[in-house]
Protein backbone atom coordinates (compact mmCIF):
# COMPACT_ATOMS: atom_id res chain seq x y z
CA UNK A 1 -143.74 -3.38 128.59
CA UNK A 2 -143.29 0.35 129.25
CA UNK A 3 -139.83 0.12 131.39
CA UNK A 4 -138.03 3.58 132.94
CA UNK A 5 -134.13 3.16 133.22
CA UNK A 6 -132.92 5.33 136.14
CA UNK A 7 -129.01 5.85 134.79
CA UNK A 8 -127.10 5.92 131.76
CA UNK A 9 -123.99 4.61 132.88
CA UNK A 10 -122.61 1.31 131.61
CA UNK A 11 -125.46 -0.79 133.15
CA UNK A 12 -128.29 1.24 132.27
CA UNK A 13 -126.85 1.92 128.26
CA UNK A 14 -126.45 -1.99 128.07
CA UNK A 15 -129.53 -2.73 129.31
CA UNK A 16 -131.35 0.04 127.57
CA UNK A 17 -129.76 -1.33 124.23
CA UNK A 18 -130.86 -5.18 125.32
CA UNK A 19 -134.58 -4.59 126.36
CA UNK A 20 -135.41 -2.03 123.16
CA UNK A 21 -134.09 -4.99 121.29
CA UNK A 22 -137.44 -6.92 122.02
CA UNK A 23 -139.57 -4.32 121.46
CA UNK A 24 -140.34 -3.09 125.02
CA UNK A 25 -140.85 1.01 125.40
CA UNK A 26 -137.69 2.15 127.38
CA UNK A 27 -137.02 5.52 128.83
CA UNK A 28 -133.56 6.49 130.38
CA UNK A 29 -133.29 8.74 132.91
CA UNK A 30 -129.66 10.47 133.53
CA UNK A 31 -128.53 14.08 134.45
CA UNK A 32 -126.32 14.08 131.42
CA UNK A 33 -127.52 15.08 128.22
CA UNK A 34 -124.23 14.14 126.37
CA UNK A 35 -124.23 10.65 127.63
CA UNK A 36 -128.26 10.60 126.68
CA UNK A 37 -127.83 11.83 122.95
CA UNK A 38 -124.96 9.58 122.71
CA UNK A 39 -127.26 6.31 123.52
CA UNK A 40 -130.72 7.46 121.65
CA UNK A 41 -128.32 7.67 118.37
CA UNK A 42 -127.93 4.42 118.19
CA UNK A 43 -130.78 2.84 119.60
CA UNK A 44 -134.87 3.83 119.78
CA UNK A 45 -135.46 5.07 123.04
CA UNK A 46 -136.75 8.26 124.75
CA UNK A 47 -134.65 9.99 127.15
CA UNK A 48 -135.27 12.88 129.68
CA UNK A 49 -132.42 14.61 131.50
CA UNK A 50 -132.60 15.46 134.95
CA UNK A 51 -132.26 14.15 138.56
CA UNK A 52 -133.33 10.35 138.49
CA UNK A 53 -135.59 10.72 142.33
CA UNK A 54 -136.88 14.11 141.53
CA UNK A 55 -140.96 13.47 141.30
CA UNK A 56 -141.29 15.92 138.24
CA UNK A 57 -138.64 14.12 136.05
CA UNK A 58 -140.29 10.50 137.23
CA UNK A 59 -143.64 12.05 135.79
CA UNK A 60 -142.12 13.35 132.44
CA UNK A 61 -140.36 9.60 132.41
CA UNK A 62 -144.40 8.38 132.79
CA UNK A 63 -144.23 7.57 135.83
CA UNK A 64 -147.88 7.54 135.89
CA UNK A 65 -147.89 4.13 133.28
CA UNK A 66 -144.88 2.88 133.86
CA UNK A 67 -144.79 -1.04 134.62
CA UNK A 68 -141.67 -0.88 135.61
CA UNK A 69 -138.69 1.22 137.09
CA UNK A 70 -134.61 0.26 137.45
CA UNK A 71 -132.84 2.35 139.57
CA UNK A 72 -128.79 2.12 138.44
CA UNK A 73 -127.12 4.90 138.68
CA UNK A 74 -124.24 5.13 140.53
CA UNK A 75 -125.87 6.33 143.87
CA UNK A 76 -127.70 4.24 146.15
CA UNK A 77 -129.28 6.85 147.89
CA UNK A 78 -130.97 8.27 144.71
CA UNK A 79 -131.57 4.86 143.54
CA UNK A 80 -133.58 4.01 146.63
CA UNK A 81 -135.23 7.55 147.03
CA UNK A 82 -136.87 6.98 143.08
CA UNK A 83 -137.97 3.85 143.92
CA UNK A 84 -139.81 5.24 147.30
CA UNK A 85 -140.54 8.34 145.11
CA UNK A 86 -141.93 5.85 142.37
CA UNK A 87 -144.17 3.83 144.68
CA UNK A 88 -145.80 6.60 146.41
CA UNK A 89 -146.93 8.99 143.78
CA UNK A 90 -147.17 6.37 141.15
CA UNK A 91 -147.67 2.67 143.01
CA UNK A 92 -145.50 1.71 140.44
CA UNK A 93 -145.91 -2.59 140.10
CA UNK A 94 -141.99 -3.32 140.16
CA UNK A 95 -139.21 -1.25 141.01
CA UNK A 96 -135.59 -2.56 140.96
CA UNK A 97 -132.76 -1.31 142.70
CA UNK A 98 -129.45 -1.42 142.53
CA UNK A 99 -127.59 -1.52 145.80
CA UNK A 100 -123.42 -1.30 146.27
CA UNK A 101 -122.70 -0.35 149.92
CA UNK A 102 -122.82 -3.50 151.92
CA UNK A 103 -124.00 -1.29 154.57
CA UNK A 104 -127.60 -1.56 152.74
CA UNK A 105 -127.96 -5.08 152.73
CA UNK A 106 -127.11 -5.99 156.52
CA UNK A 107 -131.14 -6.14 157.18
CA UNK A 108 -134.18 -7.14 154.69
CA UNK A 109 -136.63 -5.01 156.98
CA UNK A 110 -135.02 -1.56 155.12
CA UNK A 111 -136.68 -2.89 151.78
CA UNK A 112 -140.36 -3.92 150.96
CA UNK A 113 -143.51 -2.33 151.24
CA UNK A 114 -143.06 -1.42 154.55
CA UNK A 115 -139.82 0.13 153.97
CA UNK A 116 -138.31 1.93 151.24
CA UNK A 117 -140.46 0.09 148.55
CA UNK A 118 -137.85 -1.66 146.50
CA UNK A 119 -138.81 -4.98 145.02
CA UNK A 120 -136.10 -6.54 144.06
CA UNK A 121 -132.16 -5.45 145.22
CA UNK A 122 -129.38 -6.18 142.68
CA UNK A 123 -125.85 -6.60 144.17
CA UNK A 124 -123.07 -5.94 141.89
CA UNK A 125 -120.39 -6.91 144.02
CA UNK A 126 -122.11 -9.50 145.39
CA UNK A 127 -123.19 -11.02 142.33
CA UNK A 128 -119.45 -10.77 140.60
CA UNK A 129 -117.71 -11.84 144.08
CA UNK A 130 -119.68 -15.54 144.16
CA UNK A 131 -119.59 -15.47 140.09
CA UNK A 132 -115.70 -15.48 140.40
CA UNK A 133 -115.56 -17.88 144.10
CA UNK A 134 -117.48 -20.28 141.39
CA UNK A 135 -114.71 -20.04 138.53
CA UNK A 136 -112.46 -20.53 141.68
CA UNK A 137 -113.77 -24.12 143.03
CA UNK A 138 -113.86 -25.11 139.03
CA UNK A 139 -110.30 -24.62 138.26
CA UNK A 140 -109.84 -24.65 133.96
CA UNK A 141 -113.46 -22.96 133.49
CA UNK A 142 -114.30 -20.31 131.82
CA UNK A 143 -117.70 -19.76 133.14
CA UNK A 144 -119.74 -21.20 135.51
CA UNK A 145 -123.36 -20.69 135.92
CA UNK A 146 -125.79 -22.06 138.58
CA UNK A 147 -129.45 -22.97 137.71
CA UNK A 148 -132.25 -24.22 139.90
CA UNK A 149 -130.46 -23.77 143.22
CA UNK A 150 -126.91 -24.85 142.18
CA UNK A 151 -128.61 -28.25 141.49
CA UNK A 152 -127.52 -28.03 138.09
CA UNK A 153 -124.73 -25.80 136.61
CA UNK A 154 -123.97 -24.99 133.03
CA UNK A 155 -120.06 -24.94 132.46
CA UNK A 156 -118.06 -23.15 129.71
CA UNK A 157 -114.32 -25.07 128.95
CA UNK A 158 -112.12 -24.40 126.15
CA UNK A 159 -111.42 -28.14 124.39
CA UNK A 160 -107.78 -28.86 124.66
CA UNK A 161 -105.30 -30.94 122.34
CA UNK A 162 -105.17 -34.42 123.81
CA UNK A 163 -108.77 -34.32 125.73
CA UNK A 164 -110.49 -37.70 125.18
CA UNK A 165 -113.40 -36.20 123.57
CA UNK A 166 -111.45 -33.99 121.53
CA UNK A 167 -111.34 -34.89 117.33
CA UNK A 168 -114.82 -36.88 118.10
CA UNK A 169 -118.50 -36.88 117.91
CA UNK A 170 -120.64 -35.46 120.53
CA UNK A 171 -122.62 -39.20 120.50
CA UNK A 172 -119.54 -40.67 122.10
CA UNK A 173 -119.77 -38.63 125.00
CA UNK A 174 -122.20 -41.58 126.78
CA UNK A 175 -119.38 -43.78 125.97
CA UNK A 176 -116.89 -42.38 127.26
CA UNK A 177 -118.55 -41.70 130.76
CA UNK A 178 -121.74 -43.95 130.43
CA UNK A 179 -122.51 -43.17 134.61
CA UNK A 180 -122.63 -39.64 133.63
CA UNK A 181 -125.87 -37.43 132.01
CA UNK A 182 -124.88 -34.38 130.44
CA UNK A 183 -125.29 -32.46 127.42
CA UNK A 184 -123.75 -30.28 125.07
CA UNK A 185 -125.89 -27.28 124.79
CA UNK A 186 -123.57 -24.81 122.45
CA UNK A 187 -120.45 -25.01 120.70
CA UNK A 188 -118.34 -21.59 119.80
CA UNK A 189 -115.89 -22.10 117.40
CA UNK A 190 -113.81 -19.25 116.62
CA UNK A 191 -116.98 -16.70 117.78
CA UNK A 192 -119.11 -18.77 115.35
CA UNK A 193 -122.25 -20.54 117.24
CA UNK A 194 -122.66 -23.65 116.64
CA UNK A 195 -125.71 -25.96 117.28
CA UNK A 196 -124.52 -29.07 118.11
CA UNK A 197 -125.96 -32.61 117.00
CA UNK A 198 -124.82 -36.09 117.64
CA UNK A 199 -122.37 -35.96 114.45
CA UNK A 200 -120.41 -32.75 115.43
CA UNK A 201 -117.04 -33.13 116.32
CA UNK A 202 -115.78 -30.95 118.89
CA UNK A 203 -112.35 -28.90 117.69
CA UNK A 204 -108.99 -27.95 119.54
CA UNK A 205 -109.75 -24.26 121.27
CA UNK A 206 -113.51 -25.34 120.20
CA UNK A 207 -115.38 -23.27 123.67
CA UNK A 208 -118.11 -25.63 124.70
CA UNK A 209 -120.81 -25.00 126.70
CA UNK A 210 -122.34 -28.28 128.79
CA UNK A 211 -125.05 -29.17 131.41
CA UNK A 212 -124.98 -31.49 133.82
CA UNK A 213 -125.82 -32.01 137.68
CA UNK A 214 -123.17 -30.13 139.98
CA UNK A 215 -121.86 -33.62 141.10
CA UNK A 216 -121.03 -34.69 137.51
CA UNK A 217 -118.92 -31.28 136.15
CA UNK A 218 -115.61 -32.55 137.23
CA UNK A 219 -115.99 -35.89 134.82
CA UNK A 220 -117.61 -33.60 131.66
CA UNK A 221 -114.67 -31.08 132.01
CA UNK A 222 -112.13 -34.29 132.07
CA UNK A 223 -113.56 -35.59 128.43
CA UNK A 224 -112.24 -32.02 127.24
CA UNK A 225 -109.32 -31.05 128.74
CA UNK A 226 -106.80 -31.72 131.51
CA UNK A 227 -108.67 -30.63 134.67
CA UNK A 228 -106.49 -28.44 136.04
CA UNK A 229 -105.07 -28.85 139.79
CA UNK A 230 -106.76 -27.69 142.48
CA UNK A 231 -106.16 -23.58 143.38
CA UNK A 232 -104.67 -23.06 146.49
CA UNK A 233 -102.82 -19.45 146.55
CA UNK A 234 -105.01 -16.25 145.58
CA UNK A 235 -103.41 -13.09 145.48
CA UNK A 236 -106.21 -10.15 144.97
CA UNK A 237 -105.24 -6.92 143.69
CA UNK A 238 -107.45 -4.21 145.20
CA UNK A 239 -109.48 -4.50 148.36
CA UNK A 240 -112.76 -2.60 147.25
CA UNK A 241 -116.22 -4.30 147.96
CA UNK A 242 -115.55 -6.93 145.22
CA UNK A 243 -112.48 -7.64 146.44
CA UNK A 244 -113.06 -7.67 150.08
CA UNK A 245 -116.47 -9.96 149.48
CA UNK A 246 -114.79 -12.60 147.24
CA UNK A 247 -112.10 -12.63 150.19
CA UNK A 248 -114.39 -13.19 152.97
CA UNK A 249 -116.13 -16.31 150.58
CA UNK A 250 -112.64 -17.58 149.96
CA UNK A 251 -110.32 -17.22 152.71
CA UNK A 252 -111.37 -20.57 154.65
CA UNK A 253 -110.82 -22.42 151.31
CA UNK A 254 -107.60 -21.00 149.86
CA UNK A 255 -104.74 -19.10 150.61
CA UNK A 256 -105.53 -15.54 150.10
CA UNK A 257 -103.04 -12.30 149.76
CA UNK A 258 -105.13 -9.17 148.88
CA UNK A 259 -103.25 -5.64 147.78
CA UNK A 260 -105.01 -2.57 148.77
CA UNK A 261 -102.96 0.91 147.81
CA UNK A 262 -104.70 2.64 150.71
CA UNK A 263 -103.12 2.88 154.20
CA UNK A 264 -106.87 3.15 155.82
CA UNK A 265 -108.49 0.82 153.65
CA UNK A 266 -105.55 -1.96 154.48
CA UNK A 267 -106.59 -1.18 157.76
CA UNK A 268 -110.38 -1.57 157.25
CA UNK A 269 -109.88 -4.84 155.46
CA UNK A 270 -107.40 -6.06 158.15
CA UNK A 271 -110.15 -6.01 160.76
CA UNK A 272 -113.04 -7.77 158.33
CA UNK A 273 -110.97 -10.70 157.39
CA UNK A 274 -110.07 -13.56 159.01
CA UNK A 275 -106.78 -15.13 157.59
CA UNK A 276 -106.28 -13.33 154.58
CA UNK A 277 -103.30 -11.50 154.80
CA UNK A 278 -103.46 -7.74 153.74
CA UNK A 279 -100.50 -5.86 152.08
CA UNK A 280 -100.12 -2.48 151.41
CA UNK A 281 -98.82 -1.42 148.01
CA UNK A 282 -99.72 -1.06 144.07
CA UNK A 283 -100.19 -4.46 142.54
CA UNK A 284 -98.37 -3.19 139.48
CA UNK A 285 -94.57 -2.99 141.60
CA UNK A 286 -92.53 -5.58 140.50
CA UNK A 287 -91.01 -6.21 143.10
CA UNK A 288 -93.64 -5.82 145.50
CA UNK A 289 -94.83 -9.32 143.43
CA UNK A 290 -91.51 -11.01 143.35
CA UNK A 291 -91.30 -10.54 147.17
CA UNK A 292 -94.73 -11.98 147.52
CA UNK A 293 -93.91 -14.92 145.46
CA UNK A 294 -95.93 -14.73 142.63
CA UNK A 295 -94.46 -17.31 140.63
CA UNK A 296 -96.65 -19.56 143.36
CA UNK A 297 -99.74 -18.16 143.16
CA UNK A 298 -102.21 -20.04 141.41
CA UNK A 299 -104.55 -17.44 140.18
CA UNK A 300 -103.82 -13.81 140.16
CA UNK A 301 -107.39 -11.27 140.54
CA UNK A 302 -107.60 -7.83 139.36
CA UNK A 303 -110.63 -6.16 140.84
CA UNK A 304 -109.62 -2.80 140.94
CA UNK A 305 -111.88 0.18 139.21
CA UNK A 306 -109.43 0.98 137.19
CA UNK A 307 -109.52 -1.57 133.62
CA UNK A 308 -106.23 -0.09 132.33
CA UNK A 309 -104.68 -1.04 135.93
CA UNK A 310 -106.52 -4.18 136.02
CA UNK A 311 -104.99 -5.26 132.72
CA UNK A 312 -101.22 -4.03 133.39
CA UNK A 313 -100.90 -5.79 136.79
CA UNK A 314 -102.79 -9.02 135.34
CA UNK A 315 -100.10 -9.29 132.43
CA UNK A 316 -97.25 -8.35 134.73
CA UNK A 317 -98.68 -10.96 137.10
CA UNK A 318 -98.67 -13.56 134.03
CA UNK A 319 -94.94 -12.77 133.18
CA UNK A 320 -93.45 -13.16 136.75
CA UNK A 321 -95.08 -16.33 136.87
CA UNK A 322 -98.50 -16.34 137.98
CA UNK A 323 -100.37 -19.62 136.56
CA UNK A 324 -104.24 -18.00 136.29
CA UNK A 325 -104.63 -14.30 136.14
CA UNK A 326 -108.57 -13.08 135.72
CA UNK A 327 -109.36 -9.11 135.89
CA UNK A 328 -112.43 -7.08 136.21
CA UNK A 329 -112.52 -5.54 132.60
CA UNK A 330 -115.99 -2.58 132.98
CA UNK A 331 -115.04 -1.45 129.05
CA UNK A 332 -117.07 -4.16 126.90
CA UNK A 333 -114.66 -3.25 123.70
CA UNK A 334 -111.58 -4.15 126.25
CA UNK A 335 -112.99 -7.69 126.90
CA UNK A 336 -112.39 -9.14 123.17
CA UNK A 337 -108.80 -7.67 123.16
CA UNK A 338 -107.64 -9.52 126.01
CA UNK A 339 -109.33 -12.40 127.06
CA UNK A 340 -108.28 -15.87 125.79
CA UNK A 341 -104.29 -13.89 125.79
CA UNK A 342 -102.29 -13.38 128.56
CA UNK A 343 -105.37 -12.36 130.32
CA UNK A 344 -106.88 -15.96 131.24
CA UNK A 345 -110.35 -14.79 132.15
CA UNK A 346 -112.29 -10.77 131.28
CA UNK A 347 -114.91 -10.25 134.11
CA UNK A 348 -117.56 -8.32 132.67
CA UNK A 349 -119.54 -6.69 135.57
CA UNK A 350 -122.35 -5.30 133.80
CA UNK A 351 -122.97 -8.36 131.80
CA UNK A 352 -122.99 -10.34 134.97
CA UNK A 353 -125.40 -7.12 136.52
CA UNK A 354 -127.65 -7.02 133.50
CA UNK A 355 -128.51 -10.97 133.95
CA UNK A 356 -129.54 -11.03 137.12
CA UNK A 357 -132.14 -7.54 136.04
CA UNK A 358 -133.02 -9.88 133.34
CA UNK A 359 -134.21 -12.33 135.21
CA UNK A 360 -137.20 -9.93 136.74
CA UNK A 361 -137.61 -8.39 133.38
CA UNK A 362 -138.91 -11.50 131.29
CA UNK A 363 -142.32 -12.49 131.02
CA UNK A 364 -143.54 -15.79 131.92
CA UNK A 365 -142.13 -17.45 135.16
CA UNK A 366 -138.41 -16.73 134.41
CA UNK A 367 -136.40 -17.30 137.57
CA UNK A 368 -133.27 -17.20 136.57
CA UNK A 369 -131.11 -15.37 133.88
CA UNK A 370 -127.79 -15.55 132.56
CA UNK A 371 -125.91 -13.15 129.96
CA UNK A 372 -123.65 -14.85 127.65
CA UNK A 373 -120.76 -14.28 125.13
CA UNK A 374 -121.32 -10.13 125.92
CA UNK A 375 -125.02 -10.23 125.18
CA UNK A 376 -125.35 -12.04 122.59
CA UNK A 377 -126.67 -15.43 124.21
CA UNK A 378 -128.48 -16.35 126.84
CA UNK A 379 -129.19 -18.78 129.20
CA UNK A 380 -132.76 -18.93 130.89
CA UNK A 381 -134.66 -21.12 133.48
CA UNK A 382 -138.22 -21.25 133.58
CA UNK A 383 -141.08 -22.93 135.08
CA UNK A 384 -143.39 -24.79 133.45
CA UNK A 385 -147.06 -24.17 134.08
CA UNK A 386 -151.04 -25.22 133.22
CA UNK A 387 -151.71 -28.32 131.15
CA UNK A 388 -151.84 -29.56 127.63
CA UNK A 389 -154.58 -27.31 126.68
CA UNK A 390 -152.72 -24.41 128.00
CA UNK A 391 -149.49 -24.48 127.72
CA UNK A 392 -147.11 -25.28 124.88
CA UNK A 393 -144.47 -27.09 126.61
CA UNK A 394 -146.49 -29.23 129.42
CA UNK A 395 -147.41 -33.00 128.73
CA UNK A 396 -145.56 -32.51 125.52
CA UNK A 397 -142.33 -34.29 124.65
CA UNK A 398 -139.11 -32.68 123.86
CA UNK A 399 -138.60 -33.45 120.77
CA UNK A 400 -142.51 -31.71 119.98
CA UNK A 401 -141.93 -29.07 121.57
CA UNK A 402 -141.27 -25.99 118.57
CA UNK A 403 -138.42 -24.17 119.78
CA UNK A 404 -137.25 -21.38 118.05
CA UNK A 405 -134.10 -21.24 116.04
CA UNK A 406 -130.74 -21.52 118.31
CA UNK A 407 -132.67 -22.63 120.80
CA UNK A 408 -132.17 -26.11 122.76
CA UNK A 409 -133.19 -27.12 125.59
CA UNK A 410 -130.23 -28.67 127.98
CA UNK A 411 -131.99 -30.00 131.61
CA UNK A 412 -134.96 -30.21 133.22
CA UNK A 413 -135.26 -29.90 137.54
CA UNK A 414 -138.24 -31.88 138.54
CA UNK A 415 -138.51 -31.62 142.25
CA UNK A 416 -134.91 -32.79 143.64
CA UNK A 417 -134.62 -34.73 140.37
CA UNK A 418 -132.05 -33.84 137.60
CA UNK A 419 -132.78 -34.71 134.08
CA UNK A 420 -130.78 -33.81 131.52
CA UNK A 421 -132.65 -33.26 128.17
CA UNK A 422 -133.61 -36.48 126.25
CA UNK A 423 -135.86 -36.26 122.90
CA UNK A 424 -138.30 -38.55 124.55
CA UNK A 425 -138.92 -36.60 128.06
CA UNK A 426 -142.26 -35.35 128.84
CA UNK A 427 -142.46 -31.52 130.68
CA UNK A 428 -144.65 -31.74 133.44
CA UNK A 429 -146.48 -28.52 135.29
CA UNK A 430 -143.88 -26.83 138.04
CA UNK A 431 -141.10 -28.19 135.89
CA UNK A 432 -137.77 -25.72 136.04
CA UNK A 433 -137.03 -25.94 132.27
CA UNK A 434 -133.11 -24.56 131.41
CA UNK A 435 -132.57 -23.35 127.99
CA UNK A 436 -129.51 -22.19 125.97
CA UNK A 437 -130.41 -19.81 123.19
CA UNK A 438 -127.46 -18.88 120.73
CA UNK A 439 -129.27 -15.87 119.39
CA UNK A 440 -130.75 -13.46 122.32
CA UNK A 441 -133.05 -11.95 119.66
CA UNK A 442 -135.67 -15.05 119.50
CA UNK A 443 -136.09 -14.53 123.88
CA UNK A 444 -139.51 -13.55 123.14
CA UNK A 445 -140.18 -16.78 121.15
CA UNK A 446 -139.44 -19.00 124.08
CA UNK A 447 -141.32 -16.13 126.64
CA UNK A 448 -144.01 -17.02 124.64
CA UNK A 449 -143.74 -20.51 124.78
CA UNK A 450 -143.78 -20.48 128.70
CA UNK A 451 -147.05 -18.45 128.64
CA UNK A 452 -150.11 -19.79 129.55
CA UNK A 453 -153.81 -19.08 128.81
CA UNK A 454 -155.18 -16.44 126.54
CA UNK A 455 -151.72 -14.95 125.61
CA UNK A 456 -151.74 -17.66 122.92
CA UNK A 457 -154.49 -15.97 120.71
């Protein structure tokens, strides 16, 4: 697939470096040439420098051919002006767009064909705002990722000492809650992926990654740790668009402080929200925190821009007493230092972004992906389609089925119907099939696999 990046920022370099991977033909787009030798170093790529919505640098992109163009640089205007630019001189097939300013996003009418010719609209802040209101109604996860509607959800928990499951085999898992389907689809044991069978035992500090139907979470998390108690106190440090969207989610469910340095701003967000109260002030004063009674707050945000400020206030936070502290961390080599320490949960933004471009990147039916432990695994759902002469998957069994290496398969959504993945269960056309692959690098396998028709010769 011949794909033109619009952007070389942290987004675009990422997923520049995650679709030349599988052998598409990327070109990035950025006005600066540094930035652009720095990422075709390292990875096989062509690059052009230059204004990402001028016409002339879309044609020496090949524009003409291209099958595909993501607009992610840091200015929605440009981004939607290359994507109008894009469909009238080239009728480009797909053109993504990535939109910040929730002033964009008030009407579909600006988009489509009769608009400004944009596909598909990617929301960073909207995307990280529910990502985190999700981690928020599942107190003691670390991730939390919906598939097929929020029907089904696949949940990442750190095993605790003393969890019942804990020091066991998977197999007893039906024992121990035999009203309850789920399934283990990963195990990551000190970075190490493991695939798990009915014989592994699941370690202490052991992060385990399970499926199940959103009703049944609560009981799976309980078989590996203390479920924590419900949050009720937020305090949010910085009221940007993250911070004021997760605010609006949250502020009928929880108690919600958000810190905002800027006078106008406070005032801005002061006249969007509801009951949240607004304070004005740097989240890293001390005593601005003390007086706010941190040492009650249940989970402590850092959504700021800034990933050194997001990190100071989040371990000053921790030290004055705050039980949860998650921050937005943008630096990928950041997220390893501090996560799993002091600093409970590392937000990655682009990794969250780059999923949800994923998901209108793969081939086959893919409607939904998700970017796991920073890139390296993945988490698809796809739909099933034609019939046993056709397809590979439909009117075969599981357990038939030749999946490539890492790869399991954790649930299946037929219709309303949840079921979780059993050796003996037949896939069925229009099936939502949810996979966990350990190793992003055999995607194309399992693409392949949910192709139908000539592709197979």
């Amino acid at each position: 697939m011949k794909i033109i990046i619009l952007g070389a920022n942290q987004v675009g370099s990422a997923l520049a470096e995650t679709l030349a991977s599988e052998a598409n033909d990327i070109t990035v787009v950025d006005n600066d040439a540094e930035k652009l030798q720095e990422l075709k170093d390292h990875i096989d790529i062509g690059t052009i420098v230059g204004e990402a919505s001028h016409p002339d640098i879309l044609e020496k992109a090949g524009g003409e051919d291209a099958d595909m163009i993501i607009a992610v640089t840091e200015s929605d205007e440009i981004n939607m002006v290359a994507c109008r630019v894009a469909y009238s001189l080239f009728q480009t097939p797909k053109k993504i767009c990535r939109i910040r300013s929730s002033s964009y996003l008030v009407s579909d009418r600006l988009f489509g064909k009769n608009g400004i010719a944009v596909d598909v609209v990617i929301s960073p802040e909207l995307i990280i705002s529910s990502y985190i209101s999700r981690l928020l109604d599942l107190p003691g996860a670390l991730q939390v990722l919906d598939f097929a509607d929020g029907k089904v959800q696949l949940v990442a928990v750190k095993a605790f000492y003393g969890g019942p499951l804990v020091g066991q085999e998977i197999r007893l898992l039906r024992q121990h809650m035999p009203s309850v389907d789920t399934r283990v689809a990963a195990i990551f044991r000190k970075d190490r992926p493991i695939m798990p069978e009915g014989s592994t035992v699941i370690e202490a500090d052991d992060e385990v990654f399970f499926i199940a139907p959103q009703n049944d979470i609560r009981a799976c998390m309980s078989e590996l740790r203390r479920l924590d108690r419900p949050y009720k106190r937020i305090m949010i440090a910085g009221g940007g668009n993250i911070g004021l969207r997760l605010a609006e989610d949250i502020e009928h469910r929880y108690q919600v402080k958000i810190i905002e340095s800027k006078p106008e701003r406070c005032d801005y967000l002061a006249q969007h929200l509801d009951h949240a109260i607004v304070l004005n002030g740097e989240a890293s004063q001390q005593d601005l925190l003390i007086e706010e009674n941190i040492e009650d707050t249940d989970v402590f945000l850092a959504l700021t821009n800034d990933d050194e400020a997001n990190i100071m206030s989040s371990l000053l936070a921790k030290r004055l007493g705050a039980k949860k502290v998650m921050a937005i961390i943008n630096n990928p080599a950041y997220v390893d230092l501090v996560q799993g320490g002091e600093i409970d949960i590392a937000i990655s933004p682009q990794q969250a972004t780059i999923g949800s471009l994923l998901t209108h990147v793969r081939r086959g039916d893919v409607v939904k992906v998700h970017s796991l432990r920073r890139g390296a695994a993945e988490a698809i759902e796809a739909v099933a389609h034609g019939d046993q002469a056709s397809s590979k998957v439909v009117g075969r069994a599981i357990e038939t089925i030749e999946l490539p290496e890492g790869t399991t398969i954790g649930a299946i959504v037929r219709n309303d119907e949840v079921l979780i993945a059993h050796d003996d269960i037949v896939i069925e056309t229009n099936d939502h099939v949810i996979l966990f692959l350990i190793d992003r690098r055999e995607i194309q396998k399992v693409e392949h696999l949910f192709q139908v028709g000539f592709t197979f010769f």
